[in-house]
PDB file of N, CA and C in Angstrom:
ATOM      1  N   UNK A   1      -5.010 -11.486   2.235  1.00  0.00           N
ATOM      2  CA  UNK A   1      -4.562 -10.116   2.113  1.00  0.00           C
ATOM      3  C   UNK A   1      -3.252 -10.104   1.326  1.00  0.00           C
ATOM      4  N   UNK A   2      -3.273  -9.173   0.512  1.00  0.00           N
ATOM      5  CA  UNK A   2      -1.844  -9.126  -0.850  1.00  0.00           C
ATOM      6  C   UNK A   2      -0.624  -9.069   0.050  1.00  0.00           C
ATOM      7  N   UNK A   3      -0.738  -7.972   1.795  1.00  0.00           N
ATOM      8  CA  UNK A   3       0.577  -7.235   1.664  1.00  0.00           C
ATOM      9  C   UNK A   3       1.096  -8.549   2.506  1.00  0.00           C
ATOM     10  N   UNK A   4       0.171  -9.589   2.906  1.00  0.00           N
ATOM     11  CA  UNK A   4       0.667 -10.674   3.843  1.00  0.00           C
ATOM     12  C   UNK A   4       1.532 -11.681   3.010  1.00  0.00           C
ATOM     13  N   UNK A   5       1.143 -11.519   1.895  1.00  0.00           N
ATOM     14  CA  UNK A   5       1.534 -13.093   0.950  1.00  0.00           C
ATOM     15  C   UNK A   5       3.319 -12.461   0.180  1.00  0.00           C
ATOM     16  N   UNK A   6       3.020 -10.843  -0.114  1.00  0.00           N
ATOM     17  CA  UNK A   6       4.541 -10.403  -0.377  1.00  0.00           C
ATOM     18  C   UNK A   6       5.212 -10.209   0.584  1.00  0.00           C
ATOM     19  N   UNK A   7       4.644 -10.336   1.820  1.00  0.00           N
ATOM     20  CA  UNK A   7       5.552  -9.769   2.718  1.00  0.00           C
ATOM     21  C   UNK A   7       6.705 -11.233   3.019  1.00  0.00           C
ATOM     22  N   UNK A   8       5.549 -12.135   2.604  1.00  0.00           N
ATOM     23  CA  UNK A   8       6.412 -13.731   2.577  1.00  0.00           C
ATOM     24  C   UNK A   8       7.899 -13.587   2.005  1.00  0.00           C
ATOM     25  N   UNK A   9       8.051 -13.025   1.193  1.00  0.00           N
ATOM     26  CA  UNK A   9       8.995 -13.143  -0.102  1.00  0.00           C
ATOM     27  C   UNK A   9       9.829 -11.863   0.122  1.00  0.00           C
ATOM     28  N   UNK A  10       9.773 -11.298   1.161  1.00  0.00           N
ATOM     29  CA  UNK A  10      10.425  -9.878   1.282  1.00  0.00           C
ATOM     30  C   UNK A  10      10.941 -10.666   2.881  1.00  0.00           C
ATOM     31  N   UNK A  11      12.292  -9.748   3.248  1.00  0.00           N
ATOM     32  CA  UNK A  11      13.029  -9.718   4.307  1.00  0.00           C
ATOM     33  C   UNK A  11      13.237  -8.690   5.035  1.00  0.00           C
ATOM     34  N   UNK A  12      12.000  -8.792   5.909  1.00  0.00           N
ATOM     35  CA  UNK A  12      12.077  -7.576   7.093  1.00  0.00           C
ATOM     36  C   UNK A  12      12.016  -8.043   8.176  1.00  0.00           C
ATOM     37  N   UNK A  13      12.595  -6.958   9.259  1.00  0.00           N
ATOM     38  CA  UNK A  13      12.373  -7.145  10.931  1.00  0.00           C
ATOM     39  C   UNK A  13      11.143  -6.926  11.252  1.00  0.00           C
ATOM     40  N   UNK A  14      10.550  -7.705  12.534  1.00  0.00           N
ATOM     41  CA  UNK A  14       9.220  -7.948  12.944  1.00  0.00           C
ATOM     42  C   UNK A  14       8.646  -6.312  13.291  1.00  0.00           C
ATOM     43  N   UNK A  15       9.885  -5.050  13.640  1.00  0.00           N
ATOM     44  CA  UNK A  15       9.359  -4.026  13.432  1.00  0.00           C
ATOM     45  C   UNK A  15       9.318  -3.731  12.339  1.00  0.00           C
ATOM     46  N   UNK A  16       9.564  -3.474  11.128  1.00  0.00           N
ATOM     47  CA  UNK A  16       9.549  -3.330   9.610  1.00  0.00           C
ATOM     48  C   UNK A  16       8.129  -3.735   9.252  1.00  0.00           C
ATOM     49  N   UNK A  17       7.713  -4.970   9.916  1.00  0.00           N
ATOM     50  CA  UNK A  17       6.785  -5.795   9.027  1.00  0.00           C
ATOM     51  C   UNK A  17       5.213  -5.175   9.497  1.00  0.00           C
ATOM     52  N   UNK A  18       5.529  -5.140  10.915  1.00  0.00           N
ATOM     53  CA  UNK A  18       4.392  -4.327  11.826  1.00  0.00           C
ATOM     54  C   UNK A  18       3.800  -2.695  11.412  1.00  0.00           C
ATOM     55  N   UNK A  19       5.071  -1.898  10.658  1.00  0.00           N
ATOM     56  CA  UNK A  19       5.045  -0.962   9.847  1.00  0.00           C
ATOM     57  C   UNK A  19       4.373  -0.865   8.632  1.00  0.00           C
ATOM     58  N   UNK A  20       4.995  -1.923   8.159  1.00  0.00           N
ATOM     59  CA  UNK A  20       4.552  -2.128   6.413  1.00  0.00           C
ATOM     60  C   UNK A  20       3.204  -2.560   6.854  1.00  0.00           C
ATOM     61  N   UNK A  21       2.626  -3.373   7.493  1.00  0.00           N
ATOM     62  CA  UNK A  21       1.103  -3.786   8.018  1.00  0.00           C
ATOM     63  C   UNK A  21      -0.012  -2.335   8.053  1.00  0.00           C
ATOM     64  N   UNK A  22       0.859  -1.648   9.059  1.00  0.00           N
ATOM     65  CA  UNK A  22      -0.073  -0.618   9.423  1.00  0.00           C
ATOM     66  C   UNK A  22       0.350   0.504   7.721  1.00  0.00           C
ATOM     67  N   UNK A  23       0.832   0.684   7.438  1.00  0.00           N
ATOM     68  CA  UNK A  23       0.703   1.931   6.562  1.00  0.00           C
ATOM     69  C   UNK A  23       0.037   0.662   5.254  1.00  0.00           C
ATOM     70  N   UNK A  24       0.342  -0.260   5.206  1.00  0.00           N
ATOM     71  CA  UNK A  24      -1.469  -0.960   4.253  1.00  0.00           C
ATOM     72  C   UNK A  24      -2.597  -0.759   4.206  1.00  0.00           C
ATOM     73  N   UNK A  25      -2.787  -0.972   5.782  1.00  0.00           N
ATOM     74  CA  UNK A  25      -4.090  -0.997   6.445  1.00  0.00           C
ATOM     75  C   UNK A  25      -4.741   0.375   6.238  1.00  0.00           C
ATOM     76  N   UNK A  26      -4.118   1.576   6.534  1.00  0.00           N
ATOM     77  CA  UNK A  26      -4.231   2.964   6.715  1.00  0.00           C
ATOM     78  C   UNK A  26      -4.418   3.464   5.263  1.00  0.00           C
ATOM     79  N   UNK A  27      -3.742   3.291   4.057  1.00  0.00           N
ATOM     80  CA  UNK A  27      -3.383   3.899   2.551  1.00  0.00           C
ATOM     81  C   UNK A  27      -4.949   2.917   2.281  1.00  0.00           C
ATOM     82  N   UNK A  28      -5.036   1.788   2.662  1.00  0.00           N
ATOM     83  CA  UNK A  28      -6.256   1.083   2.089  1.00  0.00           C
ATOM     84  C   UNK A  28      -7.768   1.407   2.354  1.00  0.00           C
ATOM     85  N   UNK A  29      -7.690   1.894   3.861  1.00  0.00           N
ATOM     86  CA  UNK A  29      -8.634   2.412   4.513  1.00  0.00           C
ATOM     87  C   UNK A  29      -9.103   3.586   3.708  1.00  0.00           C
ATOM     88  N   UNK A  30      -8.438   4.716   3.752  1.00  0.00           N
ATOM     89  CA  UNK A  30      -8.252   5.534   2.933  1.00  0.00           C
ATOM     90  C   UNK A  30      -8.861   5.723   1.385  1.00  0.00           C
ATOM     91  N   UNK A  31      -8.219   5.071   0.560  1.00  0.00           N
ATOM     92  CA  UNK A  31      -8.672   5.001  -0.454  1.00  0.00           C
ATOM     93  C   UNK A  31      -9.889   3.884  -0.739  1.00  0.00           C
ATOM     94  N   UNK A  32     -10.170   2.982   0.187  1.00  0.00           N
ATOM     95  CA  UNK A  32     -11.616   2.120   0.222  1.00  0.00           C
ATOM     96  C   UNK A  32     -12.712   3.446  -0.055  1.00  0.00           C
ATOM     97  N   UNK A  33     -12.775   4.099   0.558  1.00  0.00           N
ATOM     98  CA  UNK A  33     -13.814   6.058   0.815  1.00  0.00           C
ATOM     99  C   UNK A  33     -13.614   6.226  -0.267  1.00  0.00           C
ATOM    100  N   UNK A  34     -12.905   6.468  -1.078  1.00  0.00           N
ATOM    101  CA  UNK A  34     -13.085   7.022  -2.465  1.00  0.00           C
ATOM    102  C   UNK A  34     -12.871   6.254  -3.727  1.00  0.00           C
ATOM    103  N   UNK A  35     -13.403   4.908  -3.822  1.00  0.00           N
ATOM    104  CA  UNK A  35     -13.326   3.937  -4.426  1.00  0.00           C
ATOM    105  C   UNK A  35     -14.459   3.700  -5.043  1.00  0.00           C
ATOM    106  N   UNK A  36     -14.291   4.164  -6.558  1.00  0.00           N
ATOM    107  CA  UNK A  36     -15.876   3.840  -7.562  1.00  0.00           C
ATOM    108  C   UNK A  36     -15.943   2.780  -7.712  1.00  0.00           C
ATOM    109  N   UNK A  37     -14.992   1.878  -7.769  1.00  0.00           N
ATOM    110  CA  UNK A  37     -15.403   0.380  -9.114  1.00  0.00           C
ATOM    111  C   UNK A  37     -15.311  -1.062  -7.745  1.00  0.00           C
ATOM    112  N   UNK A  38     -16.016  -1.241  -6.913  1.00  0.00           N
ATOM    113  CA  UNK A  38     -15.369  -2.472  -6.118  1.00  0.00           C
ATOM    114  C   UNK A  38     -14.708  -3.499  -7.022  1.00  0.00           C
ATOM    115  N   UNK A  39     -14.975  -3.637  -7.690  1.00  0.00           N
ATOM    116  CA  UNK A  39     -14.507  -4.584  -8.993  1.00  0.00           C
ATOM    117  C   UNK A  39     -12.790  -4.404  -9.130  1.00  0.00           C
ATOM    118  N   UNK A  40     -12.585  -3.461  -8.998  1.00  0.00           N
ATOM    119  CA  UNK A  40     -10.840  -2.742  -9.048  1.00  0.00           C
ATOM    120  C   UNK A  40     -10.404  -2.976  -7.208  1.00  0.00           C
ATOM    121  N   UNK A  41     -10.810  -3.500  -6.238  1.00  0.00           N
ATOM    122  CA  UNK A  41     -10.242  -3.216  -5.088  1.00  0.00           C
ATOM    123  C   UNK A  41      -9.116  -4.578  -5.002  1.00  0.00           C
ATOM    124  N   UNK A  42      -9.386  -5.820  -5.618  1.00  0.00           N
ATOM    125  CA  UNK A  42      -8.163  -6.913  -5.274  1.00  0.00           C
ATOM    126  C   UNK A  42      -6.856  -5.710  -6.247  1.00  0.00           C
ATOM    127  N   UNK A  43      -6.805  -5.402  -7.193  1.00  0.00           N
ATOM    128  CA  UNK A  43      -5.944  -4.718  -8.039  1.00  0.00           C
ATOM    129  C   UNK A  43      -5.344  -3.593  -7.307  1.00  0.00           C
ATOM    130  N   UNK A  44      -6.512  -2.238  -6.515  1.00  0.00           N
ATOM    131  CA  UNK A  44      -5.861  -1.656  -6.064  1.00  0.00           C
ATOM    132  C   UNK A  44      -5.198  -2.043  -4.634  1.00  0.00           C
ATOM    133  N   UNK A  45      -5.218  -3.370  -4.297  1.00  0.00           N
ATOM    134  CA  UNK A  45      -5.408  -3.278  -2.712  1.00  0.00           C
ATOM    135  C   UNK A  45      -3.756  -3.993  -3.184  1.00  0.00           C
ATOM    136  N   UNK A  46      -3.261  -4.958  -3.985  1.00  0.00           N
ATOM    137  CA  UNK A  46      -2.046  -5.072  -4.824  1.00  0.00           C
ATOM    138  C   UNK A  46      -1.188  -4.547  -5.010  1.00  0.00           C
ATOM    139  N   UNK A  47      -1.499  -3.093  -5.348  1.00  0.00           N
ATOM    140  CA  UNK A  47      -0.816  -2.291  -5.816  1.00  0.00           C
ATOM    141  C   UNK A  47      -0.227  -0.882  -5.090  1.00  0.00           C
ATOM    142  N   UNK A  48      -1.110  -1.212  -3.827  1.00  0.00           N
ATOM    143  CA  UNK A  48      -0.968  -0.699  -2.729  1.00  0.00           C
ATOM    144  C   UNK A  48       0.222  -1.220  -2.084  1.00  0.00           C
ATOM    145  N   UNK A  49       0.244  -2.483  -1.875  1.00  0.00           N
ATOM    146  CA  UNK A  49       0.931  -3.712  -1.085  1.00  0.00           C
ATOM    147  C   UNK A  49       2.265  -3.337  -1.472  1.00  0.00           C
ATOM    148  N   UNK A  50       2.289  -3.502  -3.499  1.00  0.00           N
ATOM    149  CA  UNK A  50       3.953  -3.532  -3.844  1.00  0.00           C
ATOM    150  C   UNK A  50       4.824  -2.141  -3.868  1.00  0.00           C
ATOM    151  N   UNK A  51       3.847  -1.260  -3.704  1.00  0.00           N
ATOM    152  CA  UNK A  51       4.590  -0.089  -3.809  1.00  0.00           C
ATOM    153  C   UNK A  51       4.958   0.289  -2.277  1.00  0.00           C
ATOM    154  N   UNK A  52       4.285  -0.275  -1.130  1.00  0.00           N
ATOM    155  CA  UNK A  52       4.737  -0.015   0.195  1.00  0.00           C
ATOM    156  C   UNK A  52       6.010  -0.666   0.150  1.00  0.00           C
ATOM    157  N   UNK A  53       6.004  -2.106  -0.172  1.00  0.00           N
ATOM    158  CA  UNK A  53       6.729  -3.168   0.314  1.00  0.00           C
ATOM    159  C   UNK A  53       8.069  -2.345  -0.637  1.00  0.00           C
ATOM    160  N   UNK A  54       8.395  -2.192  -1.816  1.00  0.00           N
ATOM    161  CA  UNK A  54       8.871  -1.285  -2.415  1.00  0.00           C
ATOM    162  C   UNK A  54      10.078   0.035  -1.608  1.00  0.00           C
ATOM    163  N   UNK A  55       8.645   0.829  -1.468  1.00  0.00           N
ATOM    164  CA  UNK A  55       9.209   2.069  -0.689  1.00  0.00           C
ATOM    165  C   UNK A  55      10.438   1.664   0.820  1.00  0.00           C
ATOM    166  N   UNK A  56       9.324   0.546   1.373  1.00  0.00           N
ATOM    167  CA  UNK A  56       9.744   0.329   2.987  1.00  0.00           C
ATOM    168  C   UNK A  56      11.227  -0.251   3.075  1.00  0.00           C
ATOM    169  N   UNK A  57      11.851  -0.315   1.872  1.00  0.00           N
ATOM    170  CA  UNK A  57      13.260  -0.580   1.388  1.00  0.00           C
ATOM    171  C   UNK A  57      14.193   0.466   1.770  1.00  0.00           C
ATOM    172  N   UNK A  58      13.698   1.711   1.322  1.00  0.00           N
ATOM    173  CA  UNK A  58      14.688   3.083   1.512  1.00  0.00           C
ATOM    174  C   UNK A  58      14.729   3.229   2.750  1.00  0.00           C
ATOM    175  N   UNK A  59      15.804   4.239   3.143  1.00  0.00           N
ATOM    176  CA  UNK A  59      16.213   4.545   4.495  1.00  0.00           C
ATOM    177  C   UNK A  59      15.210   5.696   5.034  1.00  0.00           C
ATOM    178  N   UNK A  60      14.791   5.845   6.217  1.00  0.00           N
ATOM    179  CA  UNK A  60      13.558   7.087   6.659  1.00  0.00           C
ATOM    180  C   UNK A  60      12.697   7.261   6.683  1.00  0.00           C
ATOM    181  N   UNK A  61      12.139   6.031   6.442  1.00  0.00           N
ATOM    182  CA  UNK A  61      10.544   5.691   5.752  1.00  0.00           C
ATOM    183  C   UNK A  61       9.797   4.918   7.260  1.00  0.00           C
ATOM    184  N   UNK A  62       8.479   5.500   7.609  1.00  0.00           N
ATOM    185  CA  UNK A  62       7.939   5.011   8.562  1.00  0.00           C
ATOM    186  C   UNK A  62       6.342   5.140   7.965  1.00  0.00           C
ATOM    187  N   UNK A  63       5.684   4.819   8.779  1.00  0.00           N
ATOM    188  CA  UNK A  63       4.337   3.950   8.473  1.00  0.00           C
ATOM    189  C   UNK A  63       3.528   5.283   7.669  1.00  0.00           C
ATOM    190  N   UNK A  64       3.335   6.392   8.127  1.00  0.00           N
ATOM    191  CA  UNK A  64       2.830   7.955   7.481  1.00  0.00           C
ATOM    192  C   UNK A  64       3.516   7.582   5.941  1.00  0.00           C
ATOM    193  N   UNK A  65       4.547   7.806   6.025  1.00  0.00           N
ATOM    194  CA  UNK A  65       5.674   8.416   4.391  1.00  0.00           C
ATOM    195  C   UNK A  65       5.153   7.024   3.800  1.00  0.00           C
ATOM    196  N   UNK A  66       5.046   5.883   4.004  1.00  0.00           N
ATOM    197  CA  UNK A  66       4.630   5.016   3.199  1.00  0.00           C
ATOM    198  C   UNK A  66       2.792   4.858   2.757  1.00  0.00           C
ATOM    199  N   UNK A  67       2.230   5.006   3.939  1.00  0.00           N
ATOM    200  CA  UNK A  67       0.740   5.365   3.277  1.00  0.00           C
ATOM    201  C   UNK A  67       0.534   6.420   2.512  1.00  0.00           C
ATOM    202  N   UNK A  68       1.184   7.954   3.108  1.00  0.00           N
ATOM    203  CA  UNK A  68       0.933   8.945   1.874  1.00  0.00           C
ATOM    204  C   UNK A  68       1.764   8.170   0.480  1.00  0.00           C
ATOM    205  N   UNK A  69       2.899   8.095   0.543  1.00  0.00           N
ATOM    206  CA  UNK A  69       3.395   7.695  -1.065  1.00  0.00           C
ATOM    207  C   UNK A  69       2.623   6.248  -1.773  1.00  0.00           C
ATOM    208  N   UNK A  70       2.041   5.734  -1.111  1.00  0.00           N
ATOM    209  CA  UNK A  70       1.504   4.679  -1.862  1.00  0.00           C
ATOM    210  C   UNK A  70       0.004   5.270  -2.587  1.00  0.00           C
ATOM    211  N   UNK A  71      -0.800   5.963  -1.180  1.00  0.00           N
ATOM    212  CA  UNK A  71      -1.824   6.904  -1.807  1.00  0.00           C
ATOM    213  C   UNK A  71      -1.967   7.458  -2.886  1.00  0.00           C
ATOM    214  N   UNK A  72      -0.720   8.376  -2.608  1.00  0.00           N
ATOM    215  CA  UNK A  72      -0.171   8.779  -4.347  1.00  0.00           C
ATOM    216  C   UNK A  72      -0.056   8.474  -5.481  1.00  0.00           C
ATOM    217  N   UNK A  73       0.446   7.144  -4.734  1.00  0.00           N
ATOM    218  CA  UNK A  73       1.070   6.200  -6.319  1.00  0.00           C
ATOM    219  C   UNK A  73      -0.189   5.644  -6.595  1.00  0.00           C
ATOM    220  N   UNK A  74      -0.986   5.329  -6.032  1.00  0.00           N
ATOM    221  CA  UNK A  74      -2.266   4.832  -6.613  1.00  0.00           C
ATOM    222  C   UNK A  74      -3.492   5.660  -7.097  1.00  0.00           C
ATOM    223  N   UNK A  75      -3.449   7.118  -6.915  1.00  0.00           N
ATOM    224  CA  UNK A  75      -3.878   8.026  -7.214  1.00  0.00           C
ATOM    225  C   UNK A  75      -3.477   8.565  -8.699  1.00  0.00           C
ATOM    226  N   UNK A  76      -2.650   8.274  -8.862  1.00  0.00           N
ATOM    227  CA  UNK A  76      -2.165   8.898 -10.220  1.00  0.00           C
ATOM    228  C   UNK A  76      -1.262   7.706 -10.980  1.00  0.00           C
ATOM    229  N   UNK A  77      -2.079   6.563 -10.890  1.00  0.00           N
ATOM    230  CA  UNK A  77      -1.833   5.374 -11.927  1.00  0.00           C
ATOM    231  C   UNK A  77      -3.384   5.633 -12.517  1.00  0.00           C
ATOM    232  N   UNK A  78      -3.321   4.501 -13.780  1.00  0.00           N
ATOM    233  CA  UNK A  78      -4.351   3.925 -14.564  1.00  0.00           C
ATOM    234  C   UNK A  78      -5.810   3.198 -13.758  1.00  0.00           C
ATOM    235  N   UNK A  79      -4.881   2.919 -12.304  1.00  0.00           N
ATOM    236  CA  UNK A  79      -5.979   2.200 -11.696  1.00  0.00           C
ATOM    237  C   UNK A  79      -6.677   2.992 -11.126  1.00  0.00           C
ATOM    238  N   UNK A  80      -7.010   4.363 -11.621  1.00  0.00           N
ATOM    239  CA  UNK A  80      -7.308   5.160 -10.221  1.00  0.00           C
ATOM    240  C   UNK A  80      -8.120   6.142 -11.546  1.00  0.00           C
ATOM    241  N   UNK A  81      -9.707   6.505 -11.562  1.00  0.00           N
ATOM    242  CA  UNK A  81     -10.554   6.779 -12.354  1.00  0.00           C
ATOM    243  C   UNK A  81     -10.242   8.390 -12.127  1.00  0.00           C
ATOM    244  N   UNK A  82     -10.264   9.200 -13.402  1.00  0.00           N
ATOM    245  CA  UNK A  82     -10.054  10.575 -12.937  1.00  0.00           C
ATOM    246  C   UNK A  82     -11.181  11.057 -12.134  1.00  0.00           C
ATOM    247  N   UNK A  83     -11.241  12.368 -11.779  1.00  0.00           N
ATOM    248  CA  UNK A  83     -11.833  12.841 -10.634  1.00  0.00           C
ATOM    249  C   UNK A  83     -13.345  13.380 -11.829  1.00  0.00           C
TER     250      UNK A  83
END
């Protein structure tokens, strides 16, 4: 799993990390349902990972605010086929 191997290389508390876990799991779940290309899921499931791990930096951010904003962010990149 991507968000396990960055989470290596990132410095969080075991609550932080339990966070960043679940709003992966949840933004991935999520967008797995509306996923045309399986071929694109190691990429989006990546890109999911760095933009949590990313976000979960700022101050106020809990497991919701990081699955919706990653959703987002992967919604309206290149990796994400228009509607």
């Amino acid at each position: 799993m991507p968000i396990r191997s960055l989470l290596a290389e990132a410095s969080f508390n075991s609550d932080e990390t339990e966070m960043i876990a679940k709003a992966f799991d949840d933004a991935w779940r999520q967008l797995q349902t509306e996923q045309r290309d399986p071929a694109m899921s190691s990429l989006v499931r990546t890109a999911i990972a760095k933009r949590i791990i990313e976000m979960a930096r700022r101050d106020g951010m809990n497991a919701h605010k990081l699955r919706d904003d990653a959703v987002a962010h992967v919604r309206n990149s290149p990796l994400w086929p228009a509607p």
